[in-house]
Protein backbone atom coordinates (compact mmCIF):
# COMPACT_ATOMS: atom_id res chain seq x y z
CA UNK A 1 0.00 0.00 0.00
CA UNK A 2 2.79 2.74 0.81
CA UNK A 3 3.57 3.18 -3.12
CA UNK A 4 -0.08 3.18 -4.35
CA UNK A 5 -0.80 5.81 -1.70
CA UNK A 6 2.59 7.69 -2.41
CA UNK A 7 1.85 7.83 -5.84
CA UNK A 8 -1.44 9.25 -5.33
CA UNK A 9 0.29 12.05 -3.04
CA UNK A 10 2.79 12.87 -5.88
CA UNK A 11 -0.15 12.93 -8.57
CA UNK A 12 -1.90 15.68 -6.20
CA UNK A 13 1.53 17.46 -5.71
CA UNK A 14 3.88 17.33 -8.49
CA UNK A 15 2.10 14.96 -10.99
CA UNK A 16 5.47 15.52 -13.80
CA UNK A 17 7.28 13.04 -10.99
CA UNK A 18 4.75 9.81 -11.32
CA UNK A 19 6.95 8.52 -14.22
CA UNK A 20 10.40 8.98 -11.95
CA UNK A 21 8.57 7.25 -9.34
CA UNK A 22 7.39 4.51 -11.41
CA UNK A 23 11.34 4.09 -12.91
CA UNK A 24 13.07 4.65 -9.17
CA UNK A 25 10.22 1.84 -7.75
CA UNK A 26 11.30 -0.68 -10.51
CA UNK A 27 14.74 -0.14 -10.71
CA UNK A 28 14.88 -0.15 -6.54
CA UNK A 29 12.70 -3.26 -6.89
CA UNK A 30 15.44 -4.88 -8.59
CA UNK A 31 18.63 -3.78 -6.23
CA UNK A 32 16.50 -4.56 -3.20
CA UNK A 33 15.90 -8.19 -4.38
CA UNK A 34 19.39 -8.67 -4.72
CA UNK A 35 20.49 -7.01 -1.75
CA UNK A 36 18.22 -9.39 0.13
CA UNK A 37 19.88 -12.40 -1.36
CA UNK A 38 23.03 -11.73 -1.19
CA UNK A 39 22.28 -10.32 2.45
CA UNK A 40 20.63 -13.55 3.15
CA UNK A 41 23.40 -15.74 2.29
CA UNK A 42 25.74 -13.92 4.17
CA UNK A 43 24.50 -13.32 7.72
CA UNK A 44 21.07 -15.50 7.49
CA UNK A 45 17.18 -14.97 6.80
CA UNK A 46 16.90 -13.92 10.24
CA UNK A 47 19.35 -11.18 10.04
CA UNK A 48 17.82 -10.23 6.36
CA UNK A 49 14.21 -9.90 7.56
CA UNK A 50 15.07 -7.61 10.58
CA UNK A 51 16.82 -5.74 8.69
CA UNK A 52 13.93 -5.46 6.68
CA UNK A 53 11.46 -4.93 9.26
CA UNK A 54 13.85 -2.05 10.63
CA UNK A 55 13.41 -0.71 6.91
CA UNK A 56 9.92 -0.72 6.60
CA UNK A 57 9.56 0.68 10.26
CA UNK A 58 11.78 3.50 9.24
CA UNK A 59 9.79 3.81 5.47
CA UNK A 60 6.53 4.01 7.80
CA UNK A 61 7.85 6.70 10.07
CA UNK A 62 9.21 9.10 7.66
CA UNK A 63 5.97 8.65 5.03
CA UNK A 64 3.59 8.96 8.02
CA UNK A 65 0.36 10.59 6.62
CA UNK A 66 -1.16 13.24 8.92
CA UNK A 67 -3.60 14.31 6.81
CA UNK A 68 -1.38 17.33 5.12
CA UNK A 69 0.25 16.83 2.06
CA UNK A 70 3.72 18.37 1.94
CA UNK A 71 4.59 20.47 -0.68
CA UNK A 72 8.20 21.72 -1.17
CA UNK A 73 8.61 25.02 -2.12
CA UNK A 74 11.24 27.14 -2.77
């Protein structure tokens, strides 16, 4: 859910962006899965999936959604 709901932020906000978004999501996609592997085979899944959960918990703090949509402006 955090990159349908991102995207419908950006499409408010700066709606040119969508198609970076769309190219940094799949390219990221790709690194990430990798990372994980490689991550995986060299301290464990354990290790790999907090690591992820610390992710996501930091993802989740910084896109937290009070309602406001921030705008940058210069």
């Amino acid at each position: 859910m955090p990159f349908p709901r991102g995207l419908t932020r950006l499409a408010r906000t700066a709606p040119a962006f969508v198609p970076w978004a769309w190219g940094l999501n799949g390219s990221t996609s790709l690194v990430a899965a990798l990372a994980a592997l490689r991550l995986a085979i060299k301290v464990g899944l354990s290790a790999t999936l907090l690591v992820a959960l610390l992710l996501y918990v930091v993802a989740a703090w910084t896109w937290r959604d009070d309602g406001h949509a921030r705008v940058i402006r210069d």
